[in-house]
Protein backbone atom coordinates (compact mmCIF):
# COMPACT_ATOMS: atom_id res chain seq x y z
CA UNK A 1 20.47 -14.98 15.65
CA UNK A 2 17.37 -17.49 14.82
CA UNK A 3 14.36 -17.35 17.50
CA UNK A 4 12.15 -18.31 15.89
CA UNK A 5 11.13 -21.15 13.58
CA UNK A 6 10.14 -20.00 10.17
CA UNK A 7 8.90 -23.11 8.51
CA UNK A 8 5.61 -22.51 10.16
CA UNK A 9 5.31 -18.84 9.41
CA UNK A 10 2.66 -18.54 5.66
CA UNK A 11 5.27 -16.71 3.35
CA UNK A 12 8.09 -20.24 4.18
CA UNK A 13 9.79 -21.36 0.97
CA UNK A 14 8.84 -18.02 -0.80
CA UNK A 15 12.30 -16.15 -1.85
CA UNK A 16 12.40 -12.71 -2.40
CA UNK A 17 14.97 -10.99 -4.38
CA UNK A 18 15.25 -7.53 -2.71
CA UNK A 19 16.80 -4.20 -4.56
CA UNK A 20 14.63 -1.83 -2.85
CA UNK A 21 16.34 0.67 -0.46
CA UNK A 22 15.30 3.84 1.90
CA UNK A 23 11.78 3.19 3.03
CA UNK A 24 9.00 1.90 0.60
CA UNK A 25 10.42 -1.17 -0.76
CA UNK A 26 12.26 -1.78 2.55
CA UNK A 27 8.77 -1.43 4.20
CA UNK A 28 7.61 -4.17 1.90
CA UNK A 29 9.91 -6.32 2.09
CA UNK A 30 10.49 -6.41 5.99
CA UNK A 31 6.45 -7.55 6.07
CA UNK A 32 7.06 -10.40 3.66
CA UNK A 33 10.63 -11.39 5.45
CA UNK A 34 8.15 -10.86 8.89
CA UNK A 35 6.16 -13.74 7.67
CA UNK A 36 8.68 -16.30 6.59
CA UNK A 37 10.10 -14.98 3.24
CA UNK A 38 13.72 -15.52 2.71
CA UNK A 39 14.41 -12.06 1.58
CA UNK A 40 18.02 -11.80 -0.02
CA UNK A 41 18.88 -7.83 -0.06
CA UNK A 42 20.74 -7.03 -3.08
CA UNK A 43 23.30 -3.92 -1.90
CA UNK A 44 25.61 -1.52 -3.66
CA UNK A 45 29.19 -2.26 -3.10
CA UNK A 46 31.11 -0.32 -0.45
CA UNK A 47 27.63 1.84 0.61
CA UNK A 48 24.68 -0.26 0.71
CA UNK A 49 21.37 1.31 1.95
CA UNK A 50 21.34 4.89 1.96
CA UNK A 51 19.18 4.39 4.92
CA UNK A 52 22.43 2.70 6.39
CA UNK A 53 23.74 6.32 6.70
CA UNK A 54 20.50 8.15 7.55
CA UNK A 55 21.65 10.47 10.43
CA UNK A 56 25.04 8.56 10.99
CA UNK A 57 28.62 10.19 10.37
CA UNK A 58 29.15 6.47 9.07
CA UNK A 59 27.10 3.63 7.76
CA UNK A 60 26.45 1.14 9.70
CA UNK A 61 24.29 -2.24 10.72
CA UNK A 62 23.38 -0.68 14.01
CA UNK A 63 21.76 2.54 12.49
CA UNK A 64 18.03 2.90 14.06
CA UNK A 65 16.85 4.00 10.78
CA UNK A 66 18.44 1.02 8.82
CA UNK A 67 17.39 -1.42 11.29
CA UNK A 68 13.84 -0.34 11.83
CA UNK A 69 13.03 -2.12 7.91
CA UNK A 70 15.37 -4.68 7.47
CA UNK A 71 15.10 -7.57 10.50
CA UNK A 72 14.70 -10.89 9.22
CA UNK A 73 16.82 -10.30 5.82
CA UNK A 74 20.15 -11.52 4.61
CA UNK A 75 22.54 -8.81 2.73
CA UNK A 76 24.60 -9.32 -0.32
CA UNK A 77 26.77 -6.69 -1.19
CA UNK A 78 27.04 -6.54 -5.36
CA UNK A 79 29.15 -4.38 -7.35
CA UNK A 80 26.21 -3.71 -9.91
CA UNK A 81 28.50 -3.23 -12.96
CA UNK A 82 30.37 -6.11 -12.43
CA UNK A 83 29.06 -8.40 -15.09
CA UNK A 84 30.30 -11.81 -13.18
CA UNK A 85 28.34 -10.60 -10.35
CA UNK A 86 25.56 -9.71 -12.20
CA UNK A 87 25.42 -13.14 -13.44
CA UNK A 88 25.38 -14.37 -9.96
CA UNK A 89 22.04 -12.33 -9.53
CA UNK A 90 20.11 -13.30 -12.29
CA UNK A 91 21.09 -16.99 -11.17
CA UNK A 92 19.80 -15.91 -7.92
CA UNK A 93 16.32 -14.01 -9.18
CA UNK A 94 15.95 -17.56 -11.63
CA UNK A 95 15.56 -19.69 -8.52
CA UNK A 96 13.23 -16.67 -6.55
CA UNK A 97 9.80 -16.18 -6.73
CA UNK A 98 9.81 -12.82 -6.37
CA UNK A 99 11.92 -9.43 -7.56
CA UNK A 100 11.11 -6.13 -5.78
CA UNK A 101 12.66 -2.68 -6.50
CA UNK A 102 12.37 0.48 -6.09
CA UNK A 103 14.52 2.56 -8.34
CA UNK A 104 13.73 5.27 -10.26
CA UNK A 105 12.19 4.47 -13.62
CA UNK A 106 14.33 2.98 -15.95
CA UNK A 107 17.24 1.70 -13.59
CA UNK A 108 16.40 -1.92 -13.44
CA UNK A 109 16.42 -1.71 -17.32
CA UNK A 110 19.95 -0.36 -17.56
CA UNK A 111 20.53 -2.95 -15.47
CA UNK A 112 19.46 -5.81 -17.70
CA UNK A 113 17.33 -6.91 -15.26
CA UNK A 114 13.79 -5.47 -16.54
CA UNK A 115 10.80 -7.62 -16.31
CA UNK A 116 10.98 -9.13 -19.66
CA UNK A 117 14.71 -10.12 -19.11
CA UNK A 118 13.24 -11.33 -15.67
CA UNK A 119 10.85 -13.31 -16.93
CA UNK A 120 12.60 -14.62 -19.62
CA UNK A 121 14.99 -16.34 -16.42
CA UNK A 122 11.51 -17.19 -14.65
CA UNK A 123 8.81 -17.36 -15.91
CA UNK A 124 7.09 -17.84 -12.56
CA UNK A 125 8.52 -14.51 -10.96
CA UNK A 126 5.91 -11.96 -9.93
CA UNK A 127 7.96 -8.93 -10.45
CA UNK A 128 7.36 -5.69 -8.55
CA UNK A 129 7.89 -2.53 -8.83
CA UNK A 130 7.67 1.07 -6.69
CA UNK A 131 8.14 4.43 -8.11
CA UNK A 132 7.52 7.52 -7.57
CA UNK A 133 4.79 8.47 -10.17
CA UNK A 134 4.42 5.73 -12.44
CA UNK A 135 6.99 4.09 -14.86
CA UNK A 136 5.87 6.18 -17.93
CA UNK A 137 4.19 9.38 -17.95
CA UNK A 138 4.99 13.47 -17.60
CA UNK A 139 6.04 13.03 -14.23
CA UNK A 140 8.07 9.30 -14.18
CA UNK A 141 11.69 11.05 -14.86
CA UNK A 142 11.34 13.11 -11.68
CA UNK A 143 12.62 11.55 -8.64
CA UNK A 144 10.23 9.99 -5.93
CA UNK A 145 9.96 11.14 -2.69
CA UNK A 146 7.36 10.84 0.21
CA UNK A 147 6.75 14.18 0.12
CA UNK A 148 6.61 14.79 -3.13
CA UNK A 149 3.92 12.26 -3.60
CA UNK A 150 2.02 14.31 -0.26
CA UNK A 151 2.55 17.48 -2.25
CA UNK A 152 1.04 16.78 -5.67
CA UNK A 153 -1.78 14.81 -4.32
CA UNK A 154 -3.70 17.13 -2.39
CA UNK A 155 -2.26 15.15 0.87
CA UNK A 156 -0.38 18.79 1.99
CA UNK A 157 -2.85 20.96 1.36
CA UNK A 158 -5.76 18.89 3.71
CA UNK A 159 -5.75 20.30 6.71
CA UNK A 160 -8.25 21.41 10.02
CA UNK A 161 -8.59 24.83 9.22
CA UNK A 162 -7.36 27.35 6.18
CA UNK A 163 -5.44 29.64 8.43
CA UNK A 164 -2.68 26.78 9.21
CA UNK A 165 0.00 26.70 7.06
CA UNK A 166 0.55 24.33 4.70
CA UNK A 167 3.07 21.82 5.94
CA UNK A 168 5.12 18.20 5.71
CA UNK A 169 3.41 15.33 7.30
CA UNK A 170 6.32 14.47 9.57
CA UNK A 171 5.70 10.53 9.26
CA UNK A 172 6.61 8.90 5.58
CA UNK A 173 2.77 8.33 4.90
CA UNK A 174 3.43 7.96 1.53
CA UNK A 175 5.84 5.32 1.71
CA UNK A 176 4.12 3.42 4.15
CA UNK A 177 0.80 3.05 2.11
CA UNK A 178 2.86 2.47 -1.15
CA UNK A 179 5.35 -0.49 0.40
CA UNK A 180 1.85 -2.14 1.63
CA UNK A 181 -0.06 -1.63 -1.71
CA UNK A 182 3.78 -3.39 -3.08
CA UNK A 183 3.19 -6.60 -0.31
CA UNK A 184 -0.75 -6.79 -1.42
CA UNK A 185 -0.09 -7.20 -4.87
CA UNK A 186 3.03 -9.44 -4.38
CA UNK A 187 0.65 -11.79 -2.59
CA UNK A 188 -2.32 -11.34 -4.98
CA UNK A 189 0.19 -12.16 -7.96
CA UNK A 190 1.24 -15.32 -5.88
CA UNK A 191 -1.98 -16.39 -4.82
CA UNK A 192 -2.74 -15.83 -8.88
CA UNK A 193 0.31 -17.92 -9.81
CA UNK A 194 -1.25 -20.92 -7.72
CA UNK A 195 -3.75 -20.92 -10.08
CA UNK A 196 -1.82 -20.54 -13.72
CA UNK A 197 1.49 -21.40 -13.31
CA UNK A 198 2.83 -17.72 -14.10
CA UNK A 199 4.36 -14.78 -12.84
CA UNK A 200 3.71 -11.64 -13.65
CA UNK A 201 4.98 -7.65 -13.20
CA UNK A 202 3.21 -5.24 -10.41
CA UNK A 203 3.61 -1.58 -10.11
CA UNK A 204 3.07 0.84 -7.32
CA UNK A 205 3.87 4.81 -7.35
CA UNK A 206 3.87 6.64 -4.49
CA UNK A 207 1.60 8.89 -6.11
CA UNK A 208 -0.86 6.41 -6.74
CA UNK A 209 -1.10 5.39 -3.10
CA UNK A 210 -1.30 8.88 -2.20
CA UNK A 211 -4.48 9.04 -4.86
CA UNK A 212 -5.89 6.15 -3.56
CA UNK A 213 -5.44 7.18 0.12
CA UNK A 214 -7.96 9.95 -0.57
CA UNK A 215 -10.81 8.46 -1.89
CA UNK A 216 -13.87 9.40 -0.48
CA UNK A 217 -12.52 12.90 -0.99
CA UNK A 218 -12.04 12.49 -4.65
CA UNK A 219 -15.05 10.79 -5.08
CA UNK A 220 -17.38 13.79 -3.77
CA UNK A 221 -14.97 16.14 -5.82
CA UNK A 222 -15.73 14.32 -8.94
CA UNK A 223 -19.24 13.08 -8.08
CA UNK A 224 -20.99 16.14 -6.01
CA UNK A 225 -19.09 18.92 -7.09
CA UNK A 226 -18.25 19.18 -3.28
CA UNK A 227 -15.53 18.96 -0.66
CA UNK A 228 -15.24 17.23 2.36
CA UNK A 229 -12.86 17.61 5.10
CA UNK A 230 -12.90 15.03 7.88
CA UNK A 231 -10.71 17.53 10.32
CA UNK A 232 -12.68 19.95 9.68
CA UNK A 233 -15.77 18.60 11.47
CA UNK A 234 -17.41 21.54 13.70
CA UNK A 235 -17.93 18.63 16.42
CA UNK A 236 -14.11 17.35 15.99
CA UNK A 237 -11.05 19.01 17.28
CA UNK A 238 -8.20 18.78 19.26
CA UNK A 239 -9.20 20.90 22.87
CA UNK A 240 -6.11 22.14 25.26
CA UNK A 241 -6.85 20.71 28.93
CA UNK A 242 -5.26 22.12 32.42
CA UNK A 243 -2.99 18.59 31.87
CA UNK A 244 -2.32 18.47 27.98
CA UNK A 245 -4.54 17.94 24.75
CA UNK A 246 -7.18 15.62 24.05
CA UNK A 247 -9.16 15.18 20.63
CA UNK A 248 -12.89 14.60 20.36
CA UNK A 249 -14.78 13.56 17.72
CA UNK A 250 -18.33 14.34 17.83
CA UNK A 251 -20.11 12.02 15.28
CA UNK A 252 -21.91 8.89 15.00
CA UNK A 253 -24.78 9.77 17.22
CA UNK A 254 -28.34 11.43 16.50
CA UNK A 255 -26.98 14.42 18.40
CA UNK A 256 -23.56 14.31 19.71
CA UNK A 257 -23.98 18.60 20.33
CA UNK A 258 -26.48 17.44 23.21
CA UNK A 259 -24.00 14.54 24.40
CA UNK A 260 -21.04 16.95 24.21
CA UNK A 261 -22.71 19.68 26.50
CA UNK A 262 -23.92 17.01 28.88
CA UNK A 263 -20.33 15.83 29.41
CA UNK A 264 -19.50 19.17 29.73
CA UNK A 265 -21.95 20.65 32.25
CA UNK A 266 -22.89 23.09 29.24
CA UNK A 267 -26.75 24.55 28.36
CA UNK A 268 -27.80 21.52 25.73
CA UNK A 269 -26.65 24.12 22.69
CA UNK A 270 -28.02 22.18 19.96
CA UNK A 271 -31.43 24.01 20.88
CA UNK A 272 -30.06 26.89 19.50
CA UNK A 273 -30.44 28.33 16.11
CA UNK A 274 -27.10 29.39 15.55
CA UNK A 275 -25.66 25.07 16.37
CA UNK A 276 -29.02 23.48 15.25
CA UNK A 277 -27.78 21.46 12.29
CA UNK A 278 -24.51 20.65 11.33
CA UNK A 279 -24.83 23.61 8.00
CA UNK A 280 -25.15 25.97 11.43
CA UNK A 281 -22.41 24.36 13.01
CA UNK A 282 -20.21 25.20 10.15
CA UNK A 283 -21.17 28.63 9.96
CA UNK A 284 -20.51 29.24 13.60
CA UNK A 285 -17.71 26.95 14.07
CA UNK A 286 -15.56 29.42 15.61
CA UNK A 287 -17.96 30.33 18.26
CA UNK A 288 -18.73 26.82 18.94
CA UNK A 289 -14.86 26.07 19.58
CA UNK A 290 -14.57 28.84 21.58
CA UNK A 291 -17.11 27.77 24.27
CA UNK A 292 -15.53 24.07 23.85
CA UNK A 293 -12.14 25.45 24.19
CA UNK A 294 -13.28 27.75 27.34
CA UNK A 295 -14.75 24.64 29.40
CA UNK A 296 -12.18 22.11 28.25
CA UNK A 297 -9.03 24.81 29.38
CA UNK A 298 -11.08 24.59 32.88
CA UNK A 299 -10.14 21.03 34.37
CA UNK A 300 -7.50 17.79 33.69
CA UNK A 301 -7.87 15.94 30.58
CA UNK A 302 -8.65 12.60 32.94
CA UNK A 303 -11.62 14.54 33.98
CA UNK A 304 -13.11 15.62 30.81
CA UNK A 305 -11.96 11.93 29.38
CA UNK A 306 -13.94 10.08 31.62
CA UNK A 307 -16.93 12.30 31.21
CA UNK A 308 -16.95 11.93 27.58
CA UNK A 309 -16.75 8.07 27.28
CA UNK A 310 -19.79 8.15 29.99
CA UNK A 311 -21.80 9.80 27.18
CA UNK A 312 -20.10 7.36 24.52
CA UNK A 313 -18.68 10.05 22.72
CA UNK A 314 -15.13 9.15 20.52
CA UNK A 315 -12.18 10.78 22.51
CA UNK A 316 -9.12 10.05 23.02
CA UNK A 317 -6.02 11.51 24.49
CA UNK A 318 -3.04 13.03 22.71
CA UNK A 319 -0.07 11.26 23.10
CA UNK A 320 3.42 12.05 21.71
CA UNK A 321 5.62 8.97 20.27
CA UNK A 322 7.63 8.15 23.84
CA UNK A 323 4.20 8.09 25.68
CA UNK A 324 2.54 5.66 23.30
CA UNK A 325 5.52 3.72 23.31
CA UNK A 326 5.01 2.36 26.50
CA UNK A 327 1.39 2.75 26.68
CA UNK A 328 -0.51 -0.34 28.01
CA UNK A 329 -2.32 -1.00 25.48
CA UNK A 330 1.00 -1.24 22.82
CA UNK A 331 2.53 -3.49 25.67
CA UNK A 332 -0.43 -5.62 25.55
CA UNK A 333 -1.01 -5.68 22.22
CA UNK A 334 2.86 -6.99 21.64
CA UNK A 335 3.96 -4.30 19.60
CA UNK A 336 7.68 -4.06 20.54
CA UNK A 337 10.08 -6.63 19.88
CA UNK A 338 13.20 -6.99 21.50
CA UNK A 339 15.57 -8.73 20.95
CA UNK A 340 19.55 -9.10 21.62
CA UNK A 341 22.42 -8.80 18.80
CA UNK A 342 25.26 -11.13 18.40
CA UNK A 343 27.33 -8.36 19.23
CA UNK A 344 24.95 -8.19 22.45
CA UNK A 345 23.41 -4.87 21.40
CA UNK A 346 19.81 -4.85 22.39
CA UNK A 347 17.09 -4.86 19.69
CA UNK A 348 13.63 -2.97 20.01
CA UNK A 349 11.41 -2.94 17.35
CA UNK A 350 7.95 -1.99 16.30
CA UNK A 351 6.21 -5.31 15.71
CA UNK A 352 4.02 -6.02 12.94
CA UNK A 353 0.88 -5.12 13.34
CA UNK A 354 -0.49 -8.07 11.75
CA UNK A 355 -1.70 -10.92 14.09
CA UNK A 356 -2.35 -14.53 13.03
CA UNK A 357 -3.72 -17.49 14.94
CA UNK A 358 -1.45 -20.05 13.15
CA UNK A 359 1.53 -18.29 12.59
CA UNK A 360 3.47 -15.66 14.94
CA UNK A 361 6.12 -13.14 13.86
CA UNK A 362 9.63 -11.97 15.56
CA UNK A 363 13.06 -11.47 15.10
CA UNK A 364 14.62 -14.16 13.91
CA UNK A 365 17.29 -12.79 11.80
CA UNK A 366 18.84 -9.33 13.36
CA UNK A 367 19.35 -6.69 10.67
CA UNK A 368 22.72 -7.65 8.87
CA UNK A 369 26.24 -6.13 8.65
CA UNK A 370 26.45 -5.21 4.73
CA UNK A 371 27.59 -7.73 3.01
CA UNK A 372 27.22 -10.19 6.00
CA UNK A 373 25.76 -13.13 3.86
CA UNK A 374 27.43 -12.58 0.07
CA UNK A 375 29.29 -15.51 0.92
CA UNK A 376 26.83 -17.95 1.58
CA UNK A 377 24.48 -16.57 -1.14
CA UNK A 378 26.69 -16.21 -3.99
CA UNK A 379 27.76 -19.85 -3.06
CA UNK A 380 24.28 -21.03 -3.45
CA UNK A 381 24.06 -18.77 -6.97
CA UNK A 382 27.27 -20.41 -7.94
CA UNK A 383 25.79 -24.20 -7.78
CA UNK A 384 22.52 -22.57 -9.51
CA UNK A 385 24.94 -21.43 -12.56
CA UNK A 386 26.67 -25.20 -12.21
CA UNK A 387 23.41 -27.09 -12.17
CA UNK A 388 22.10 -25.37 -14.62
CA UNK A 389 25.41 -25.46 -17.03
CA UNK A 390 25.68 -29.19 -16.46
């Protein structure tokens, strides 16, 4: 399957040497392979991606899970110990222009295949790396996880109100943010090498990204002595309606309390002492929610929508993952792809959300079989090895 024509797309002629596996290097990787990359994905014999197996008695191409990271990529399956093979790869990663794993710390150096050794092949590779918490430190033996990373950043414990239990973001944020802090320094290091002439090695944790996610918040820790929580907002919530929830967010205005009550057919309540100021609206949050909570329970959430937007006020409804699916504005937006299989399975994706007037993405390599293009790559390493023997 080739749709598309990649020689147009900005990342064409730029090969990627893939190791990564599960989510945040496959996240990575997919957006570089999205824009014209050739990313060859370097897979353990016999298993290949544990994501390959991710809520599937058996591994497969056709897993959701799997295929939801890896369009647009070829698969070699390697038996890592297998010196011969090994060879192959470093004949590969000496013709790349870029190396991306994702192993725990220390793994690509048992290997042989740390950045030194790397760079010693190719000088010109940029060389990344994600881990969990950093390739050295107290924390770089443990394994990396996405919610680890949530857990020891602070991530878990933000939440709307301190009576909710703590609890597991249930989308991989971490992994997410980390594999596109891994893409933005691939390209800086690129865009760097266009410049000098050489590669060079970038890291990403998950834990860093996690850090990094949260900095306004660390910056009033560590600056103002203070805390700020952005659910927390006394004019922000998430209100039950007769016909499901919708979420409101009552700021950017002089006085969204007086825009809020006009939407709502309340008494203008920001002329009383108690919801004044916003230090009032924190003390009396709770009795501030319960009159919103009272009026909003009291009609549809298409009424109380359209009354909020005619006061300008940011609201919004609360969808689940099926509804925004097929919501008009993700249709119009081209946010699925679809696709068909060789095996005439259909393919439905979500898109990149990355749109460029000169270059537009797709599928136009279906996510392979394990092992589907060792042939044709290890060929290509072999006449590397030849050419440079000769």
């Amino acid at each position: 399957m080739n749709t598309h024509d990649t020689t147009k797309l900005p990342l064409a002629g730029v090969r990627v040497i893939d190791f990564t596996q599960v989510m945040m290097g496959p996240v990575c990787t997919q957006m570089l392979a999205d824009h014209g990359a050739d990313v060859i994905k370097i897979e353990r014999k016999g298993a290949g991606d544990l994501s390959r197996s991710t809520f599937a008695p058996v591994a497969g191409h056709d897993n959701p899970i799997f295929c939801s990271l890896n369009r647009n990529k070829r698969s070699v399956e390697i038996d890592l110990r297998d010196a011969a093979q090994m060879d192959l790869v470093k004949a590969l990663i000496a013709d790349a222009d870029v190396v991306v794993s994702n192993f725990r710390a220390g793994v690509m150096e048992r290997l042989g295949l740390s950045y030194e050794e790397c760079r010693q092949l190719n000088p010109r590779i940029v060389y990344a790396i994600g881990t969990g918490f950093g390739e050295t430190g107290p924390y770089a033996h443990k394994g990396g996880q996405d919610v680890l990373a949530q857990a020891m950043t602070g991530v878990m414990a933000r939440r709307a109100d301190d009576d909710i239990p703590v609890s597991i973001y249930p989308t991989a944020l971490a992994d997410y943010t980390a594999g596109m802090h891994l893409v933005q320094g691939i390209l800086f290091a690129l865009l760097q090498r266009e410049r000098t002439g050489e590669g060079q090695k970038i890291a990403v944790s998950l834990y860093n990204s996690m850090l990094a996610m949260q900095m306004q918040e660390a910056a009033m820790i560590m600056m103002a002595d203070s805390e700020v929580n952005w659910a927390a907002m006394p004019l922000s919530g998430v209100f039950q309606t007769t016909t499901g929830p919708l979420v409101l967010v009552g700021a950017f205005k002089p006085n969204p309390l007086r825009d809020i009550c006009a939407a709502l057919d309340l008494p203008d309540l920001s002329q009383e002492a108690r919801f004044s100021n916003l230090e009032q609206q924190f003390a009396h949050k709770a009795e501030l929610h319960g009159i919103l909570r009272s009026r909003f329970a009291s009609d549809t959430r298409d009424h109380w929508l359209v009354r909020l937007e005619a006061q300008d006020l940011l609201s919004a409804p609360v969808r689940d993952m099926r509804e925004a699916l097929v919501d008009p504005q993700t249709l119009h937006n081209e946010m699925i792809l679809e696709g068909a299989a060789a095996d005439g399975r259909a393919l439905r994706f979500v898109a990149s959300p990355i749109r460029m007037s000169g270059a537009a993405t797709g599928i136009h390599r279906e996510p392979p079989r394990l092992g589907e293009h060792t042939q044709e790559v290890l060929a290509q390493a072999r006449a590397l090895l030849a050419g440079a023997a000769a």
